[in-house]
C-alpha atoms as a PDB file:
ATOM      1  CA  UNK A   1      99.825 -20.104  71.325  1.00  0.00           C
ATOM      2  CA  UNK A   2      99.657 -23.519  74.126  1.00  0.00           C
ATOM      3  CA  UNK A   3     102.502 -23.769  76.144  1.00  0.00           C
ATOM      4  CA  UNK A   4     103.068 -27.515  76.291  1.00  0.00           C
ATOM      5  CA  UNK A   5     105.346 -29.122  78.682  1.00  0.00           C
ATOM      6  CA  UNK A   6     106.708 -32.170  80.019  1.00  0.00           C
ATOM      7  CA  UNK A   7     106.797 -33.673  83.382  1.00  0.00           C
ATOM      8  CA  UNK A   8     107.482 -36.604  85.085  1.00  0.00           C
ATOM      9  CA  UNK A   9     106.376 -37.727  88.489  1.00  0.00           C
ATOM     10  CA  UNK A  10     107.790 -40.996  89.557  1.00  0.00           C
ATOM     11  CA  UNK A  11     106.316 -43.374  86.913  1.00  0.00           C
ATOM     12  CA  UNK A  12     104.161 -40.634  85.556  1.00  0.00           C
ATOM     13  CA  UNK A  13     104.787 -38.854  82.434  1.00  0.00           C
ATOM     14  CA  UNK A  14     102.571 -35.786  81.727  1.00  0.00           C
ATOM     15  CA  UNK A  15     102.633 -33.551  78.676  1.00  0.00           C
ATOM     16  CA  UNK A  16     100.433 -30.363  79.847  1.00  0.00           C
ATOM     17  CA  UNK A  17      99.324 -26.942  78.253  1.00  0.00           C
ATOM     18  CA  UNK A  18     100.140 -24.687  81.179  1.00  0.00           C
ATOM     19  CA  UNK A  19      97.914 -21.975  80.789  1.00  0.00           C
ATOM     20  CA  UNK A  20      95.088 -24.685  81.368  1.00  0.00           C
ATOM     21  CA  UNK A  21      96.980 -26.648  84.106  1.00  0.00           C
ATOM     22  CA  UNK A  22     100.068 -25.155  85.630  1.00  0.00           C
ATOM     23  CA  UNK A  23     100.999 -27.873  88.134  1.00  0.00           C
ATOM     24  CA  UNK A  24      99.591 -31.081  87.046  1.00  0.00           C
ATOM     25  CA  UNK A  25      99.388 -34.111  89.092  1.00  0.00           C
ATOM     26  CA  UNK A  26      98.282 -38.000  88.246  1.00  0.00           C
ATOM     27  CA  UNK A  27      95.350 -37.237  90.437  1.00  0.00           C
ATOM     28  CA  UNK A  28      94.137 -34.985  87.959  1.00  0.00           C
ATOM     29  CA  UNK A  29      94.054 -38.004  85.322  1.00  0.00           C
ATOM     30  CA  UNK A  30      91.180 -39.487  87.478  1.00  0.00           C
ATOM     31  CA  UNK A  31      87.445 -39.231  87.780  1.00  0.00           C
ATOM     32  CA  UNK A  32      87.719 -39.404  91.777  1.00  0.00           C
ATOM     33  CA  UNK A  33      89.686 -36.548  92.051  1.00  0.00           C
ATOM     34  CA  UNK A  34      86.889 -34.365  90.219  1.00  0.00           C
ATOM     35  CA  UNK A  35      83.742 -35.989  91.921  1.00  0.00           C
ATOM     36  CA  UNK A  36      86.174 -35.106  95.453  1.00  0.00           C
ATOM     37  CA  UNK A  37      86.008 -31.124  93.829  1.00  0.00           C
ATOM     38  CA  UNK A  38      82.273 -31.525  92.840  1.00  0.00           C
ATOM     39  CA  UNK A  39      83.422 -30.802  89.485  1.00  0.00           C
ATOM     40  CA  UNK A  40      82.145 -33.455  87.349  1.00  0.00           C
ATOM     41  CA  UNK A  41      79.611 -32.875  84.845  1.00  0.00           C
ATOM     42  CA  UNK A  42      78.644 -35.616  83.136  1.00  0.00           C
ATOM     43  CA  UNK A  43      79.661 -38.784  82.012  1.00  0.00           C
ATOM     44  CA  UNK A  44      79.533 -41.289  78.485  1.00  0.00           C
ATOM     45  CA  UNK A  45      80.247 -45.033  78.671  1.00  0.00           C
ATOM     46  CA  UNK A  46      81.560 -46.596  76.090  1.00  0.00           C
ATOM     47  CA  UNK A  47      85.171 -49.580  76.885  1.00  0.00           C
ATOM     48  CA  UNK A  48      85.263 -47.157  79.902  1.00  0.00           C
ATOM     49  CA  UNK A  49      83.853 -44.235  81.635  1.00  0.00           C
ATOM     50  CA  UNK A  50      84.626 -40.592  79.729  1.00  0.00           C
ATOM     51  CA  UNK A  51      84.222 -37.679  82.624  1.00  0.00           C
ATOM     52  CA  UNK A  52      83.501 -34.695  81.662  1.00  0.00           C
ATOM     53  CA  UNK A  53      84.573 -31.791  84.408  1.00  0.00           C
ATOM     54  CA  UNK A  54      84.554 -27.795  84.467  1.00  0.00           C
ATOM     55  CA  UNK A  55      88.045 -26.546  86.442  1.00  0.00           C
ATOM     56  CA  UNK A  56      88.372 -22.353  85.842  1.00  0.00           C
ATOM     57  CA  UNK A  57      85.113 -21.960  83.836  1.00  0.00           C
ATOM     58  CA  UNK A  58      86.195 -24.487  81.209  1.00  0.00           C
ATOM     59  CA  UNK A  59      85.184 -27.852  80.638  1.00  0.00           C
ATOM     60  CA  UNK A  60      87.227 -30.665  79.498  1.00  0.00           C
ATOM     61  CA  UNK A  61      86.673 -34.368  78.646  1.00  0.00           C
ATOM     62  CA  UNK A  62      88.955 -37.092  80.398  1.00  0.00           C
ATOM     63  CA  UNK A  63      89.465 -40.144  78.878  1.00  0.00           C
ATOM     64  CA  UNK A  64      91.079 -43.261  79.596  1.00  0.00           C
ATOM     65  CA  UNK A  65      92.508 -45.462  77.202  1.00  0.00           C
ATOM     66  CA  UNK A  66      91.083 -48.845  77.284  1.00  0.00           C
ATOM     67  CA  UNK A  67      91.963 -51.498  74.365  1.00  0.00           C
ATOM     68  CA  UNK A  68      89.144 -53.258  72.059  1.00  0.00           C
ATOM     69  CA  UNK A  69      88.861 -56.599  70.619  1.00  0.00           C
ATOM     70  CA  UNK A  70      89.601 -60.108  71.749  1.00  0.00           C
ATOM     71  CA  UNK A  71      92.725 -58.338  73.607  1.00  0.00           C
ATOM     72  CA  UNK A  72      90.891 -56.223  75.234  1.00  0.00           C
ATOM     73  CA  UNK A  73      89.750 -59.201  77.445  1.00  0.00           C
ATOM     74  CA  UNK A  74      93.477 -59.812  78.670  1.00  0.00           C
ATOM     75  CA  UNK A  75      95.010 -56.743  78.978  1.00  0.00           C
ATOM     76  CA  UNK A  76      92.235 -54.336  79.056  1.00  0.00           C
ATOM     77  CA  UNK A  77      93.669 -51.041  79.454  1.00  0.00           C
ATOM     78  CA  UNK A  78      97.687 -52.098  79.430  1.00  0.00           C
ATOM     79  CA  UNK A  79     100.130 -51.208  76.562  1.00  0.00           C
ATOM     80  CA  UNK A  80     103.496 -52.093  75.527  1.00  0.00           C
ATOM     81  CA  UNK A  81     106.328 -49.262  76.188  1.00  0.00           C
ATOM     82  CA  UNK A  82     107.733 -48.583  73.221  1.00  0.00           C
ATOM     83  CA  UNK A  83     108.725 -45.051  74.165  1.00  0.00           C
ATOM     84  CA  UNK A  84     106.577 -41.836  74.584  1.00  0.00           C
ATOM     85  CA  UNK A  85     106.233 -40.760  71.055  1.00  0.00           C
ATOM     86  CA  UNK A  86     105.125 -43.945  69.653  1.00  0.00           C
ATOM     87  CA  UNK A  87     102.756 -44.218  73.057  1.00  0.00           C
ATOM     88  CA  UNK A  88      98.751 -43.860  71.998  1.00  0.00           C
ATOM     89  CA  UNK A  89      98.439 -40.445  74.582  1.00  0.00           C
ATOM     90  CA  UNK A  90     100.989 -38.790  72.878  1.00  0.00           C
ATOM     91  CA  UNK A  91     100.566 -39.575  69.441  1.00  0.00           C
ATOM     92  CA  UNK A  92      96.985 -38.906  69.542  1.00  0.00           C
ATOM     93  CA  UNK A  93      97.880 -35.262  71.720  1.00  0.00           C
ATOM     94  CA  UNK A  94     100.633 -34.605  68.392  1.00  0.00           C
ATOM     95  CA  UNK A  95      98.142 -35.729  65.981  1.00  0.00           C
ATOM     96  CA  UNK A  96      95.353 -33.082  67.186  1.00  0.00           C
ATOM     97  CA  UNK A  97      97.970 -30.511  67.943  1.00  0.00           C
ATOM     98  CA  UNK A  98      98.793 -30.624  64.045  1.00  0.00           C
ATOM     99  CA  UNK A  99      94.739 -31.057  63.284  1.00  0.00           C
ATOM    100  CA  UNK A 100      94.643 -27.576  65.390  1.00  0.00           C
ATOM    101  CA  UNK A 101      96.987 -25.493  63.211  1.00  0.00           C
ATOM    102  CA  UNK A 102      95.434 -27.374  60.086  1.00  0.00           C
ATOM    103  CA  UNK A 103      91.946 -25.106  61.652  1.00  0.00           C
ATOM    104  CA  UNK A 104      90.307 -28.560  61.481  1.00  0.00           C
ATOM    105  CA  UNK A 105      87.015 -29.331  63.896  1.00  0.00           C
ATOM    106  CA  UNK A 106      88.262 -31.065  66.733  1.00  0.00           C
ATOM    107  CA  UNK A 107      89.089 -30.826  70.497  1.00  0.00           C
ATOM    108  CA  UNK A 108      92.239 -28.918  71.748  1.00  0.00           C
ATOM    109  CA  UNK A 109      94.247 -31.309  73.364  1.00  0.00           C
ATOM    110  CA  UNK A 110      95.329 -30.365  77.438  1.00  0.00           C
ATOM    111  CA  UNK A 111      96.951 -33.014  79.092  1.00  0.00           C
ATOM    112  CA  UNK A 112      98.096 -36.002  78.866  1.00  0.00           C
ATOM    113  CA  UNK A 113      99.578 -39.287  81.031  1.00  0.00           C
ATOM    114  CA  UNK A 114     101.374 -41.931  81.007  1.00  0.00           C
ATOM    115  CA  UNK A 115     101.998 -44.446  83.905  1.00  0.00           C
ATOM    116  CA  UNK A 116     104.817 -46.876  82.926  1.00  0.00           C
ATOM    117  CA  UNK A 117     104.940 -50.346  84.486  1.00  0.00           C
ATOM    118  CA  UNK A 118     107.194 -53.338  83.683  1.00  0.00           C
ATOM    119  CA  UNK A 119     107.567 -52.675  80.197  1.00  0.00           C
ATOM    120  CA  UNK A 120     104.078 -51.480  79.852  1.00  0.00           C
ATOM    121  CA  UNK A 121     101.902 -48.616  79.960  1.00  0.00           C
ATOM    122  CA  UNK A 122      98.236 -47.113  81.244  1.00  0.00           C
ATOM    123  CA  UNK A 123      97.188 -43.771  79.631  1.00  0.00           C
ATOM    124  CA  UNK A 124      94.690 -40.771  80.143  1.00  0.00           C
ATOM    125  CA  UNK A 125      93.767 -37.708  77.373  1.00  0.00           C
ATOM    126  CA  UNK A 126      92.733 -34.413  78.804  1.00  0.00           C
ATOM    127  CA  UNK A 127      91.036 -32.440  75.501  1.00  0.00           C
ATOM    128  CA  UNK A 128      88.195 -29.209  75.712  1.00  0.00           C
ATOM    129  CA  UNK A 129      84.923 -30.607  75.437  1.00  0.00           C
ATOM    130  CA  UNK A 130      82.790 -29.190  72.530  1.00  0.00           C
ATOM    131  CA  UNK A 131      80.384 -26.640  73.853  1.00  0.00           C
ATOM    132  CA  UNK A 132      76.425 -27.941  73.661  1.00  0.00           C
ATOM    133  CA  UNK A 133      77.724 -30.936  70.930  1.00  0.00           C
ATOM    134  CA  UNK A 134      75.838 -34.232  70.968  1.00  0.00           C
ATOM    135  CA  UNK A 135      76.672 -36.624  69.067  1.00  0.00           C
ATOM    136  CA  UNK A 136      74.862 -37.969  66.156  1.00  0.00           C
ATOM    137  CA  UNK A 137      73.599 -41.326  67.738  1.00  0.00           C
ATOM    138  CA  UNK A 138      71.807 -39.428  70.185  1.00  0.00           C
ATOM    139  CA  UNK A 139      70.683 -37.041  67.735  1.00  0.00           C
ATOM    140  CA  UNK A 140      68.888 -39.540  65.427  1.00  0.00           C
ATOM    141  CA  UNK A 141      67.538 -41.438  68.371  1.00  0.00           C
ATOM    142  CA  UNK A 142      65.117 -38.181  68.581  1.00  0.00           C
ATOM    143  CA  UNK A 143      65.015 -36.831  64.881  1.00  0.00           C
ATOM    144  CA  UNK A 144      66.809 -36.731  61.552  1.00  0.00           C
ATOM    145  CA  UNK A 145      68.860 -33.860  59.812  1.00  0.00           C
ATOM    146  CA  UNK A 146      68.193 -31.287  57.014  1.00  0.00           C
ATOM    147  CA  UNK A 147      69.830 -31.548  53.591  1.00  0.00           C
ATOM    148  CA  UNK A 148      72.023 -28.965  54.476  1.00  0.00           C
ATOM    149  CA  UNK A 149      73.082 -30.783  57.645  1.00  0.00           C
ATOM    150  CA  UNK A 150      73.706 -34.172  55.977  1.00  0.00           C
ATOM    151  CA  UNK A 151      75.976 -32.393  53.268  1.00  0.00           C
ATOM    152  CA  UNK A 152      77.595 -30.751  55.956  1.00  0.00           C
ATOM    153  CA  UNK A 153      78.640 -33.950  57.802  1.00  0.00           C
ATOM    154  CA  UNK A 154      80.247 -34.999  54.271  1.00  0.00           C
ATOM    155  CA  UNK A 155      82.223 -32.077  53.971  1.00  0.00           C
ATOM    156  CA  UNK A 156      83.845 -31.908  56.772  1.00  0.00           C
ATOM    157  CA  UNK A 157      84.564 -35.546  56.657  1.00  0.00           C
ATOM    158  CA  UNK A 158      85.720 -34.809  53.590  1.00  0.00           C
ATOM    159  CA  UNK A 159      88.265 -31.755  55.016  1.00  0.00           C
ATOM    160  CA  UNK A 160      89.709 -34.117  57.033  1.00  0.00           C
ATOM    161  CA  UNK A 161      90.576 -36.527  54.116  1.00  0.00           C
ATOM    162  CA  UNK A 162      91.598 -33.352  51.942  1.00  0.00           C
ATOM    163  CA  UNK A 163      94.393 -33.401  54.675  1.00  0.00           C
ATOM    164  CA  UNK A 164      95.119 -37.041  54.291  1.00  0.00           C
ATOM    165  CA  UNK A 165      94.013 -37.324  58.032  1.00  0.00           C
ATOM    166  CA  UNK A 166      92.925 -41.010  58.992  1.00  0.00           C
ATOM    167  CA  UNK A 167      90.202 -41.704  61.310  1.00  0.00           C
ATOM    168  CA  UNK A 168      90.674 -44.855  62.526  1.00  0.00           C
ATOM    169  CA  UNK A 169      87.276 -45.230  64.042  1.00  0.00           C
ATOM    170  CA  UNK A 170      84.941 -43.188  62.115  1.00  0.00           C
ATOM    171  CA  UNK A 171      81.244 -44.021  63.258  1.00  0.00           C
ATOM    172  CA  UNK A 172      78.438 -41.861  64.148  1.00  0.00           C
ATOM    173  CA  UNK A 173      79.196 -41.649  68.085  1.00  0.00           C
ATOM    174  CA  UNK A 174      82.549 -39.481  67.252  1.00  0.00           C
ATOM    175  CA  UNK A 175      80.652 -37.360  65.131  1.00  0.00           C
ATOM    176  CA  UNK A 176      79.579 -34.253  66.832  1.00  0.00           C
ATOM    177  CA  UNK A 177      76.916 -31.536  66.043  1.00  0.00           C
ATOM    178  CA  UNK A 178      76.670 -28.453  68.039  1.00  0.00           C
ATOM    179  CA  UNK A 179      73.937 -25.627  68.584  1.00  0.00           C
ATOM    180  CA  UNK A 180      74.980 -24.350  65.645  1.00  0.00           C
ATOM    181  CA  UNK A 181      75.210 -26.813  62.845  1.00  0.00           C
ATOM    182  CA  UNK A 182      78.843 -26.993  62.883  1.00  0.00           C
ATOM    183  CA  UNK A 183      79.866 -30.444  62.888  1.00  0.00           C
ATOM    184  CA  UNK A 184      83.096 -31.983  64.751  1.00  0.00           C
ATOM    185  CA  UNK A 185      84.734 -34.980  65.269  1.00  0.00           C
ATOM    186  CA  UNK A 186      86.281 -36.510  68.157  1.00  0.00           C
ATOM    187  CA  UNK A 187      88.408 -39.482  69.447  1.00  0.00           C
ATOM    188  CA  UNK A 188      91.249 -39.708  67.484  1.00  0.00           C
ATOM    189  CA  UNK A 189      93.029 -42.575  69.210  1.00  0.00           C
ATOM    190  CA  UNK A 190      95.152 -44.693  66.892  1.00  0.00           C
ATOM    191  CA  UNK A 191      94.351 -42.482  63.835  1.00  0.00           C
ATOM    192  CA  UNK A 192      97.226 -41.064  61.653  1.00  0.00           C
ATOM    193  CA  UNK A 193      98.274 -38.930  58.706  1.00  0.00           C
ATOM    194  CA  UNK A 194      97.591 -41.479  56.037  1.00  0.00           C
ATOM    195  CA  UNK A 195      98.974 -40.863  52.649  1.00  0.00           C
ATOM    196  CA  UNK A 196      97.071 -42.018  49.082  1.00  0.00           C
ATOM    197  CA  UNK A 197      93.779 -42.246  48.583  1.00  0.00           C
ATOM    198  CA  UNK A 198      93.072 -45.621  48.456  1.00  0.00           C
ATOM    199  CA  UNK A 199      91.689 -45.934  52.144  1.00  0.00           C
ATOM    200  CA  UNK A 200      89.004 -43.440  52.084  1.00  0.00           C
ATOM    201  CA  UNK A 201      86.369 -45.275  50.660  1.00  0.00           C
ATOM    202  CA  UNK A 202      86.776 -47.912  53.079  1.00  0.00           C
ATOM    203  CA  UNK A 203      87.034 -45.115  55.547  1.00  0.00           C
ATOM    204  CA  UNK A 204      83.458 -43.997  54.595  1.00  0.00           C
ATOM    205  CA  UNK A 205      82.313 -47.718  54.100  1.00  0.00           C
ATOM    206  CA  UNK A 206      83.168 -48.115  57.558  1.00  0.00           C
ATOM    207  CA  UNK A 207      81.390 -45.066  58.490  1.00  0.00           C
ATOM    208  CA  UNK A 208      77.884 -46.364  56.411  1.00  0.00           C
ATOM    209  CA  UNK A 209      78.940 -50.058  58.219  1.00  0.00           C
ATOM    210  CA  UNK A 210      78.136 -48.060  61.391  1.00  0.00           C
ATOM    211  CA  UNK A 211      74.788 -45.833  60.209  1.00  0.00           C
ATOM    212  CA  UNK A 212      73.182 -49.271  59.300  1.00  0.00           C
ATOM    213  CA  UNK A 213      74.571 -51.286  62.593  1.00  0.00           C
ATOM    214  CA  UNK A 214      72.958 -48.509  64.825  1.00  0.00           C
ATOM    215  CA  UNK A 215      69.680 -48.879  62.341  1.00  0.00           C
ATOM    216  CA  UNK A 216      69.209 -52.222  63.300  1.00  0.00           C
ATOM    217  CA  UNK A 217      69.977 -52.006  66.814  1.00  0.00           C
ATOM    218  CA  UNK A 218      68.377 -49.157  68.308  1.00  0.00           C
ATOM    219  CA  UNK A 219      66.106 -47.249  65.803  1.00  0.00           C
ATOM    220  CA  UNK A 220      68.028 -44.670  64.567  1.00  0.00           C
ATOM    221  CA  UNK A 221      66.294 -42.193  62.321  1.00  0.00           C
ATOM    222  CA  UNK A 222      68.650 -42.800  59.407  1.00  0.00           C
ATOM    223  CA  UNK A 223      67.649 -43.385  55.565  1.00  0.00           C
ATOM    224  CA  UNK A 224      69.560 -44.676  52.813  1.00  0.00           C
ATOM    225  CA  UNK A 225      68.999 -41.223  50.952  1.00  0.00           C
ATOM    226  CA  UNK A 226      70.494 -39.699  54.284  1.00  0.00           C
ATOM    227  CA  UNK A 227      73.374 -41.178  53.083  1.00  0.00           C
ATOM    228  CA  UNK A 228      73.340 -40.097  49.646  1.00  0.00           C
ATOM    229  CA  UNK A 229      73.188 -36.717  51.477  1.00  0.00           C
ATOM    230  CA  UNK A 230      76.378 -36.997  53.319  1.00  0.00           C
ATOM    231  CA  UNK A 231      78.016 -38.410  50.342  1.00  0.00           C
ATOM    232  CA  UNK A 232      77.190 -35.318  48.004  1.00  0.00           C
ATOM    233  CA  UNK A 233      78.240 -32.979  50.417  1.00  0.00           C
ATOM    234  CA  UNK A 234      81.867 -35.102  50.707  1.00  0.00           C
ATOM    235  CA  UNK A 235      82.409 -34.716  47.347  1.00  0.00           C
ATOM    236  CA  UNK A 236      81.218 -31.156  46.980  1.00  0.00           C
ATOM    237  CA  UNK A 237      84.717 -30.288  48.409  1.00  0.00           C
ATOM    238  CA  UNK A 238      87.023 -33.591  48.627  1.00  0.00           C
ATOM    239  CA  UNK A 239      89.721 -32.912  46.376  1.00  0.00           C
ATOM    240  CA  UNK A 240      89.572 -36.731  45.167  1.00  0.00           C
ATOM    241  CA  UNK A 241      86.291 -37.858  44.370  1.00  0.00           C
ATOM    242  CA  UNK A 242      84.922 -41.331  45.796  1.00  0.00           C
ATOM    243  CA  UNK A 243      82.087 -43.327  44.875  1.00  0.00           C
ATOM    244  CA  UNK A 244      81.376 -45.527  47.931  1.00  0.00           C
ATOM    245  CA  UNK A 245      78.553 -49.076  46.632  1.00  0.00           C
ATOM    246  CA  UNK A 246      75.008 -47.853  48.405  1.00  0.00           C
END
């Protein structure tokens, strides 16, 4: 079982699993301080740069936490201080803690910062990157999926609803298939335990919102009877049934 801990350097406040990092440090929290150890991997741009790095024959994925929208333009990465359990770092670390023990397809979270400043905050996530995963944008820029792996994406979707789990941003970059099949997802900033049912068809309308955006943007090899796919395999095993308007 992770040994988490707490520690705070100055106006840093890390939460760490110390068989993975013993002594953390801010540096850590940065990509310069694993290009300086040769130790970056690769990298994915989305708001920011995600760097992924291998430290004692693991790799992990560090992410910064940037803001979206019209806000996004002002403060960019900045965040009110509320305190640290209601900060995005450490509800998102808590949220896929409880995701772990729930045997659910996600990252193990690792680390964790926050840098407090005049009221606000900056933040940085520290989670195990998914051994040979891509995610499925990149995957239907080259090719589509069998059946089985279209039903597959719908019921795990639809284990993660089972548990009333809320994915705030669910859209076909932060859904992940491996060498195997087995499909994850990842990025669970600002998601939640959500109770009722009501949101999950807007949860998977979102999700469709973002299969046809990528369509008509960069050529995706996507079909609307992929999503008929997807959506048989979700309610193969979602304990409440949804009919989501094709």
């Amino acid at each position: 079982m992770a040994i988490i801990q707490q520690k705070t350097i100055n106006s840093h406040v890390m939460l760490f699993d110390k068989e993975h990092f013993p002594e953390p440090t801010p540096e850590m929290f940065t990509g310069l301080y694993w290009q300086a150890k040769n130790a970056i991997t690769g990298q994915a741009i989305g708001r920011g740069i995600t760097n992924f790095f291998q430290h004692r024959q693991n790799e992990y994925v560090l992410r910064h936490y940037h803001r979206g929208g019209l806000i996004g333009k002002v403060l960019n990465d900045h965040y009110l201080y509320t305190g640290l359990e209601q900060s995005r770092p450490w509800q998102e670390f808590r949220l896929l803690q409880h995701m772990q023990t729930l045997n659910l397809p996600c990252p193990t979270p690792i680390a964790a910062i926050l840098n407090k400043n005049k009221g606000f905050y900056q933040a940085d996530i520290i989670s195990t990157k998914i051994p040979s995963a891509q995610d499925l944008h990149h995957i239907l820029l080259d090719t589509n999926l069998s059946t089985e792996n279209w039903k597959k994406i719908g019921q795990t979707i639809a284990a993660f609803h089972n548990h009333q789990v809320y994915h705030h941003d669910l859209n076909i970059h932060n859904i992940m298939l491996d060498a195997d099949h087995n499909v994850w997802l990842i990025d669970f900033d600002k998601c939640e335990i959500k109770q009722g049912n009501s949101w999950k068809a807007s949860n998977m309308a979102r999700l469709k919102r973002s299969f046809e955006k990528e369509k008509r943007l960069s050529k995706i090899d996507w079909q609307l009877a992929d999503w008929q796919m997807l959506l048989s395999g979700y309610n193969e095993v979602a304990i409440f049934r949804i009919i989501v308007k094709t």
